[in-house]
PDB file of N, CA and C in Angstrom:
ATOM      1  N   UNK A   1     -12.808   0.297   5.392  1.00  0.00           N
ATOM      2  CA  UNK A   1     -11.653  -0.550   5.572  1.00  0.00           C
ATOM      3  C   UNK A   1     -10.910  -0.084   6.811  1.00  0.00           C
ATOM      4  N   UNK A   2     -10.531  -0.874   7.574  1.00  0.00           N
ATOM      5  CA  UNK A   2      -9.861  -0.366   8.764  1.00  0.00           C
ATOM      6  C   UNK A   2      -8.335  -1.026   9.022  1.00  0.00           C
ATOM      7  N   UNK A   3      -8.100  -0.833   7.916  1.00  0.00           N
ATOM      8  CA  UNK A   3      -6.334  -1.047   8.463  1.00  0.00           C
ATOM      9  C   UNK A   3      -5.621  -0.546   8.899  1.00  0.00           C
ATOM     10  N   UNK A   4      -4.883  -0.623   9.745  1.00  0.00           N
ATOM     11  CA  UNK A   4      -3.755   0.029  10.539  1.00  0.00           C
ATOM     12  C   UNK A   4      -2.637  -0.487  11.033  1.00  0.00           C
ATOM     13  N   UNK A   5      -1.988   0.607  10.415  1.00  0.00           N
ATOM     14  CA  UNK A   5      -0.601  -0.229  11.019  1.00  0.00           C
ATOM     15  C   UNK A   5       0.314   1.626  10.928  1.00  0.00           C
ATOM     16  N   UNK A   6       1.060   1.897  11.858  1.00  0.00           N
ATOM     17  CA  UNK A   6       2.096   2.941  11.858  1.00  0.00           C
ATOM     18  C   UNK A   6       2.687   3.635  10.594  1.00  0.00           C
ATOM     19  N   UNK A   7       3.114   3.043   9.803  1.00  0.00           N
ATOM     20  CA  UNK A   7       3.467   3.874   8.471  1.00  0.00           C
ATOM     21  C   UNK A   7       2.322   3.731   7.388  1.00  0.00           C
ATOM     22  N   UNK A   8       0.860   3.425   7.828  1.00  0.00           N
ATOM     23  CA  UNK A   8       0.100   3.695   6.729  1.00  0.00           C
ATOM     24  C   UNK A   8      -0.763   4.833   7.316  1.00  0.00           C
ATOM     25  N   UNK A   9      -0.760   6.310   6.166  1.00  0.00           N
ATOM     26  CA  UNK A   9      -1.738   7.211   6.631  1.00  0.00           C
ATOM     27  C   UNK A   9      -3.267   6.682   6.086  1.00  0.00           C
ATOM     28  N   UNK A  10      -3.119   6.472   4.841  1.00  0.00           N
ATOM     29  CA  UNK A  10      -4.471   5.594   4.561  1.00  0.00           C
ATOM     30  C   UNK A  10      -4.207   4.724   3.588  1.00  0.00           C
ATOM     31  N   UNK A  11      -5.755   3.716   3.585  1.00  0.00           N
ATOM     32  CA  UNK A  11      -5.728   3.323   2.342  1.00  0.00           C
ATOM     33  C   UNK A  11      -7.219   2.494   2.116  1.00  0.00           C
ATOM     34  N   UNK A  12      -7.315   2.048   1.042  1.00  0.00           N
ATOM     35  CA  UNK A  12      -8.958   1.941   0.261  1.00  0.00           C
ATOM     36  C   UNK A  12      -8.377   1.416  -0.632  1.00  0.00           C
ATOM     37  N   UNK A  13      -9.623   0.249  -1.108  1.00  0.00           N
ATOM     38  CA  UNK A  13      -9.869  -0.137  -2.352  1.00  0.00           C
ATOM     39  C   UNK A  13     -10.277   0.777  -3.257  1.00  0.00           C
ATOM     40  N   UNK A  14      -9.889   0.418  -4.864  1.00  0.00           N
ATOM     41  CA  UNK A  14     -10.567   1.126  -5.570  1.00  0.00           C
ATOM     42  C   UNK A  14     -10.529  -0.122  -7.435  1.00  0.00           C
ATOM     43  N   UNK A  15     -11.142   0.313  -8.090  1.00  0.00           N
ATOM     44  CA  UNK A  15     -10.746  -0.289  -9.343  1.00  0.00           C
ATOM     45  C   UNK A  15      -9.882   0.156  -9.850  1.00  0.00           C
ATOM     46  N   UNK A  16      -9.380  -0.519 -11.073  1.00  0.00           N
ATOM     47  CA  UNK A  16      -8.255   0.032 -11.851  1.00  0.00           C
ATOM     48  C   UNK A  16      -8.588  -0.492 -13.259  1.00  0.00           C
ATOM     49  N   UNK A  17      -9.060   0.556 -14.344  1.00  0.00           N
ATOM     50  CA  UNK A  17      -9.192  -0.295 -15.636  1.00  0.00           C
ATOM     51  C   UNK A  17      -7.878  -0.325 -16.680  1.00  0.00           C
ATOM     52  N   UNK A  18      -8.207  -1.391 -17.229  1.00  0.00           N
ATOM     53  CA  UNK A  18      -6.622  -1.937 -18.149  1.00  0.00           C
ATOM     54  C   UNK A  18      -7.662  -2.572 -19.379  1.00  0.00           C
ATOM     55  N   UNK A  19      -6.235  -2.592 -20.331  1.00  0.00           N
ATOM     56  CA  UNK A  19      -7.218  -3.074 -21.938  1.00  0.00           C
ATOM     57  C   UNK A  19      -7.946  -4.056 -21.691  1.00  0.00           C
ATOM     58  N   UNK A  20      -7.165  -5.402 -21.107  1.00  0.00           N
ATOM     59  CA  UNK A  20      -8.110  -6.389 -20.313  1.00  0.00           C
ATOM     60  C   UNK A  20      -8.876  -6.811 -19.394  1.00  0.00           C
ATOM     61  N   UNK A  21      -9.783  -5.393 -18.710  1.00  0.00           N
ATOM     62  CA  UNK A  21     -10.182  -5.975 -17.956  1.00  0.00           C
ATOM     63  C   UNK A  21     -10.478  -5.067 -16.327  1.00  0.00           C
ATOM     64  N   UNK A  22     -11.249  -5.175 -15.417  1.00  0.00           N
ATOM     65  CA  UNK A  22     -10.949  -4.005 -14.598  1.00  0.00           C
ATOM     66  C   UNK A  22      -9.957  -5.489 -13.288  1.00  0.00           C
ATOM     67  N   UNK A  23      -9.055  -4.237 -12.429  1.00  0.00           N
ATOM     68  CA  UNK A  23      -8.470  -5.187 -11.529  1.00  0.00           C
ATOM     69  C   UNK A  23      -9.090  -4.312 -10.293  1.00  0.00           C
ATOM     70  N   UNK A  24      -9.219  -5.206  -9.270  1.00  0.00           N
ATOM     71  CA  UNK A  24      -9.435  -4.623  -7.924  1.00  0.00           C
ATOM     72  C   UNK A  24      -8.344  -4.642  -7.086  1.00  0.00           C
ATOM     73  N   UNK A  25      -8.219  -3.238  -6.684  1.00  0.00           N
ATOM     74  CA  UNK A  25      -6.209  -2.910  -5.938  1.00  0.00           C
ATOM     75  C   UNK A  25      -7.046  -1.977  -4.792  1.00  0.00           C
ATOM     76  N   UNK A  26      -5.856  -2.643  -3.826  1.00  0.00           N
ATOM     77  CA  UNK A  26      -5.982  -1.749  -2.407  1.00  0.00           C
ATOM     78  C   UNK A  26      -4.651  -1.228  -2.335  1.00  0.00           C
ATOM     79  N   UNK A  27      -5.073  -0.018  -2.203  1.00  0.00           N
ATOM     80  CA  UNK A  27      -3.980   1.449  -2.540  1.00  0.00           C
ATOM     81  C   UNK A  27      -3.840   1.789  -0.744  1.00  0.00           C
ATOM     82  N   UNK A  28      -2.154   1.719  -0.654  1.00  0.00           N
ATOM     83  CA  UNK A  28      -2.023   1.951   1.112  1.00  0.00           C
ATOM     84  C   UNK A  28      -1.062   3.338   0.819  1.00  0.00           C
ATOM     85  N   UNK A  29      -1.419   4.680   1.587  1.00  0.00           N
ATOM     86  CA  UNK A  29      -0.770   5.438   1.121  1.00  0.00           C
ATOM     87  C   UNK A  29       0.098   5.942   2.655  1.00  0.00           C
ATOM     88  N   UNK A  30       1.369   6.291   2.586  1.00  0.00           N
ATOM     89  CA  UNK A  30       2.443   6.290   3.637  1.00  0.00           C
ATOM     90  C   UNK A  30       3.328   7.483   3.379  1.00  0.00           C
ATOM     91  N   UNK A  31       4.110   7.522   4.427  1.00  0.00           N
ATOM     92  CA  UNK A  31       5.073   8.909   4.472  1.00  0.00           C
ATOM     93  C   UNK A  31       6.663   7.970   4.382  1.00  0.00           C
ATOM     94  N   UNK A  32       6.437   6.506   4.044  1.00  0.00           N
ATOM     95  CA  UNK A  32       7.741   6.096   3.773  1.00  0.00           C
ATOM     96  C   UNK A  32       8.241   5.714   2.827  1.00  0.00           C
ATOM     97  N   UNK A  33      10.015   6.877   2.692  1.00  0.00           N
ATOM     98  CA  UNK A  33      10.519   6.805   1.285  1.00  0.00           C
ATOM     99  C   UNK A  33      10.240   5.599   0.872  1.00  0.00           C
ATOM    100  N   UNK A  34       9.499   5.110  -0.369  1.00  0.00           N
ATOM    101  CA  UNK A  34       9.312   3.896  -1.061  1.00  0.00           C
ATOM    102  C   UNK A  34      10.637   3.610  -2.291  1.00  0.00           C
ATOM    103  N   UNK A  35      11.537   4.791  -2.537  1.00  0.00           N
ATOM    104  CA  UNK A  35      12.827   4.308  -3.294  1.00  0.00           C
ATOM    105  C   UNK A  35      14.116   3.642  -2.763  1.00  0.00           C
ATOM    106  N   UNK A  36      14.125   2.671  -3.281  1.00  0.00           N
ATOM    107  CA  UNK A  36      14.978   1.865  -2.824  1.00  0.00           C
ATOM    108  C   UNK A  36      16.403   2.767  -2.902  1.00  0.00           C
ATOM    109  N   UNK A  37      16.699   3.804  -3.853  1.00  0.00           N
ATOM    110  CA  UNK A  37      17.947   4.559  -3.944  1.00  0.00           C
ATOM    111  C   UNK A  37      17.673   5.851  -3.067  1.00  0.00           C
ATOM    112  N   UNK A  38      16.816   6.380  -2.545  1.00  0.00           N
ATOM    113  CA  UNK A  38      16.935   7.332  -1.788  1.00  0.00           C
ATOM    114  C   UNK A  38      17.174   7.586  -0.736  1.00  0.00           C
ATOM    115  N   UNK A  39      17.656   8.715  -0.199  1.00  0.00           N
ATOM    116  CA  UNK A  39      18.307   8.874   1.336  1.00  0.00           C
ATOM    117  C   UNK A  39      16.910   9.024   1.795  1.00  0.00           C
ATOM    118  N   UNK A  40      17.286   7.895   2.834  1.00  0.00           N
ATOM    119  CA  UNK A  40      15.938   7.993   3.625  1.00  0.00           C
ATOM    120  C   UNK A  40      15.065   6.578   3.814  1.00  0.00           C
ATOM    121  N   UNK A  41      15.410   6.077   2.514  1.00  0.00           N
ATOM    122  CA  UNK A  41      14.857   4.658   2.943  1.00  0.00           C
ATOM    123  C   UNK A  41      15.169   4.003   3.945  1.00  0.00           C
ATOM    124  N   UNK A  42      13.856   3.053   4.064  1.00  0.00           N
ATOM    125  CA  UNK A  42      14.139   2.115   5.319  1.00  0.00           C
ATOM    126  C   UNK A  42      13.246   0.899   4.877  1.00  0.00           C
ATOM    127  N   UNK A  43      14.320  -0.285   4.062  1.00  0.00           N
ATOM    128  CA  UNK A  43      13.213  -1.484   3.476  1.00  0.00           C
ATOM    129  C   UNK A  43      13.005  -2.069   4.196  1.00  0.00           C
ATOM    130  N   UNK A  44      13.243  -2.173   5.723  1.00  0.00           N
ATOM    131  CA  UNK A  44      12.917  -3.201   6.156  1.00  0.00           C
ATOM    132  C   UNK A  44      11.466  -2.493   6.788  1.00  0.00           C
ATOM    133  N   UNK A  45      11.002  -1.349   7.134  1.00  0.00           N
ATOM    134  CA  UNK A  45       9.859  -0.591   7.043  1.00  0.00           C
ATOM    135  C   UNK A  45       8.285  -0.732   6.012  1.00  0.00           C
ATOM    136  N   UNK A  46       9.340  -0.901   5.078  1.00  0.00           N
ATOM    137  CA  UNK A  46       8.144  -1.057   3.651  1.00  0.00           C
ATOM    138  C   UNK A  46       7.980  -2.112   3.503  1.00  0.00           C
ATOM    139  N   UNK A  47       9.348  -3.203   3.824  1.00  0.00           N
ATOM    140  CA  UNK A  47       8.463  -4.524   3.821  1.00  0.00           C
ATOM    141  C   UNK A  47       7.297  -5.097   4.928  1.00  0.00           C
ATOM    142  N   UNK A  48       7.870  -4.479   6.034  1.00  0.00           N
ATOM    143  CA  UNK A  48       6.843  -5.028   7.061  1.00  0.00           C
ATOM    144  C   UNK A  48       5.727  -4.391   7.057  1.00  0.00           C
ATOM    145  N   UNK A  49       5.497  -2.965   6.103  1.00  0.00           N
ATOM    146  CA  UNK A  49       4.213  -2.368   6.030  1.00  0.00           C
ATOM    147  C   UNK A  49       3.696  -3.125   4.568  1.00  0.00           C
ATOM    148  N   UNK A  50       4.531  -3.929   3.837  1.00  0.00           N
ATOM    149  CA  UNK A  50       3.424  -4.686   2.709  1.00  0.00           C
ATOM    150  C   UNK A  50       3.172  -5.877   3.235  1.00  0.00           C
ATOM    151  N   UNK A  51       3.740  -6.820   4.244  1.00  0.00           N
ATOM    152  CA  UNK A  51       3.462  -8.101   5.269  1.00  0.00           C
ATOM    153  C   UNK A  51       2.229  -7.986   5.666  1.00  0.00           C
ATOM    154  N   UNK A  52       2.101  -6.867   6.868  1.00  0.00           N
ATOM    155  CA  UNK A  52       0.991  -5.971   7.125  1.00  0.00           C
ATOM    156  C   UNK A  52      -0.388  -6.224   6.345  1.00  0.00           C
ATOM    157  N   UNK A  53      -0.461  -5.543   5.447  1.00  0.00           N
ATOM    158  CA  UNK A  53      -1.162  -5.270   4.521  1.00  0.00           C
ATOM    159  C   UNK A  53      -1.703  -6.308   4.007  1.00  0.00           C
ATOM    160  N   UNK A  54      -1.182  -7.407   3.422  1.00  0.00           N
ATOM    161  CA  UNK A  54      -1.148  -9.159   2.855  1.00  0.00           C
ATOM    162  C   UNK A  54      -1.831  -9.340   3.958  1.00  0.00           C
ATOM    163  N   UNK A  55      -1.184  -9.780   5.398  1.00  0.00           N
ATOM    164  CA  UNK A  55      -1.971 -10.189   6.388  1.00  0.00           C
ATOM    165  C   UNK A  55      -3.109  -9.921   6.697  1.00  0.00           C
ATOM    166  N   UNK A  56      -3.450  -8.216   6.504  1.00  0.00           N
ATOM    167  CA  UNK A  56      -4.936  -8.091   7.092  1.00  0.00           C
ATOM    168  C   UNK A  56      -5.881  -8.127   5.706  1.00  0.00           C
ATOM    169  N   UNK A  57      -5.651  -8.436   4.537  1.00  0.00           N
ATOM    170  CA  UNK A  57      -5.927  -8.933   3.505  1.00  0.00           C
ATOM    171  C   UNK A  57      -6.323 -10.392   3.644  1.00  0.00           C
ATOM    172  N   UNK A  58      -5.615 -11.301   3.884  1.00  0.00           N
ATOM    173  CA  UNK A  58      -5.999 -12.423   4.199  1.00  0.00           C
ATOM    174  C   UNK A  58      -6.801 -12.829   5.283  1.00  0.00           C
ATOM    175  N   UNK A  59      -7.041 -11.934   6.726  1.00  0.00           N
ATOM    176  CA  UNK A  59      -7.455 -11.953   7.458  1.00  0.00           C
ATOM    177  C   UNK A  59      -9.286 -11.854   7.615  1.00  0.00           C
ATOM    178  N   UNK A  60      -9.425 -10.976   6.050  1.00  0.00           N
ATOM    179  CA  UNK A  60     -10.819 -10.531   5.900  1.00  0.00           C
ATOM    180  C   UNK A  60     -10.715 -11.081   4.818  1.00  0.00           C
ATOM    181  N   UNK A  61     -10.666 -12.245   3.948  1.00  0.00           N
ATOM    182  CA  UNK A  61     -10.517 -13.122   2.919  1.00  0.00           C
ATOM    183  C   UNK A  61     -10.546 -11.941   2.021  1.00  0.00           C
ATOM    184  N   UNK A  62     -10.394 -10.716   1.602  1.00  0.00           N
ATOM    185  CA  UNK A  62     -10.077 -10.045   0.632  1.00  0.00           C
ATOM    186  C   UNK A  62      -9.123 -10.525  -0.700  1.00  0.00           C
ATOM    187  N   UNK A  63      -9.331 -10.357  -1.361  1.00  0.00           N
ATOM    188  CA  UNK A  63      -8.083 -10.885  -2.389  1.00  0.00           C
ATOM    189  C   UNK A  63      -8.169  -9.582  -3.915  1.00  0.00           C
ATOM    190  N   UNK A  64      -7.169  -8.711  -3.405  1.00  0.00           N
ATOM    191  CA  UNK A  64      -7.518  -7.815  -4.668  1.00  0.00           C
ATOM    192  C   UNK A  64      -5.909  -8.353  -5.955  1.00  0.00           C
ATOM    193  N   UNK A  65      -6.342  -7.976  -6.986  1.00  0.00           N
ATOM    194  CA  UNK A  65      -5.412  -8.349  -7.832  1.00  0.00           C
ATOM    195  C   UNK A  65      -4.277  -7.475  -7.969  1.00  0.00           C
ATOM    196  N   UNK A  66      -4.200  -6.467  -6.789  1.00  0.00           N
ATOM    197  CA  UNK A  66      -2.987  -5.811  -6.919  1.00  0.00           C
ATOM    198  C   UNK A  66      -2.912  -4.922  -5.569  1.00  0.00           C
ATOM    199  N   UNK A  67      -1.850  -4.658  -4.947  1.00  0.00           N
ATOM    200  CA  UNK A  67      -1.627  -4.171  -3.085  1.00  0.00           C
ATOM    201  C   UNK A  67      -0.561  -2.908  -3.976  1.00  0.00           C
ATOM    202  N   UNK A  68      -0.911  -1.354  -3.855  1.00  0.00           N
ATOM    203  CA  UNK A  68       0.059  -0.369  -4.830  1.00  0.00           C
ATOM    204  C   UNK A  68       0.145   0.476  -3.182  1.00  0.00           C
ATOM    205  N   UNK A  69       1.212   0.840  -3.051  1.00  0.00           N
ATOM    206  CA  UNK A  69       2.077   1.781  -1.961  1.00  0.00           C
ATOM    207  C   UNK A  69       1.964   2.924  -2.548  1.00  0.00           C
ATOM    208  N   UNK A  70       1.765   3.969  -2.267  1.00  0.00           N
ATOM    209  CA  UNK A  70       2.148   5.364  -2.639  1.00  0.00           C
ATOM    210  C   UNK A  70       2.318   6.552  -1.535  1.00  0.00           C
ATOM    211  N   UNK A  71       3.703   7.088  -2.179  1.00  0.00           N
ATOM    212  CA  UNK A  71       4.019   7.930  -0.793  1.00  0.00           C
ATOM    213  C   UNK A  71       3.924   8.938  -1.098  1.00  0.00           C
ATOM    214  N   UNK A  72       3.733   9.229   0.422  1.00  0.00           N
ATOM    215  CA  UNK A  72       2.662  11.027   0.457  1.00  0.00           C
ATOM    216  C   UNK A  72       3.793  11.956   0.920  1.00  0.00           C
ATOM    217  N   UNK A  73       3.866  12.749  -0.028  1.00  0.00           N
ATOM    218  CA  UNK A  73       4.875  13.826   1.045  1.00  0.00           C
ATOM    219  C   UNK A  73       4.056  15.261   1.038  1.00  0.00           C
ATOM    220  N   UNK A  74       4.504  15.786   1.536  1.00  0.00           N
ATOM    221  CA  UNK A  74       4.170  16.903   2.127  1.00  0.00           C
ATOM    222  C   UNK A  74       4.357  18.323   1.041  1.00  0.00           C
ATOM    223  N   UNK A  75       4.151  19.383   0.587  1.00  0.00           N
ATOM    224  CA  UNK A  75       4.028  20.358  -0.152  1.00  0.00           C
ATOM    225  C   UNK A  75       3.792  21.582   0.536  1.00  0.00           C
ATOM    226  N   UNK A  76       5.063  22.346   0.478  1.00  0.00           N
ATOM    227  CA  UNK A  76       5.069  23.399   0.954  1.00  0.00           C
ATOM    228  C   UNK A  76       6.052  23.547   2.200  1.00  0.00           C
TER     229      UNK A  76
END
């Protein structure tokens, strides 16, 4: 998968199983605060990195049943 865009360090498809069913989700993982209450956010950042994401989704007719953000911080 080759997406890119500035606030994504990576991201990949993967499955996800649920009682009903498996879903296919593309997981974009970033260094931006994703809480809307924390010092540090910047939504207008996260929205244009899930726009992003939709777009180059649609671009490669992909269609997963779920687009999940997860932010990476650092340890240590």
């Amino acid at each position: 998968m080759q997406f890119n865009h500035p606030h994504a360090v990576a991201a990949w498809e993967t499955k996800e199983l649920t009682p009903v069913g498996t879903k296919r989700v593309l997981v974009v993982e970033t260094y931006l605060v994703l809480s809307a209450n924390a010092e540090g956010h910047d939504a207008h950042a996260v929205n244009d990195l899930l726009s992003a994401a939709e777009e180059y989704l649609a671009s490669i007719g992909m269609r997963p049943d779920c687009l999940r953000l997860f932010e990476a911080k650092e340890i240590g």
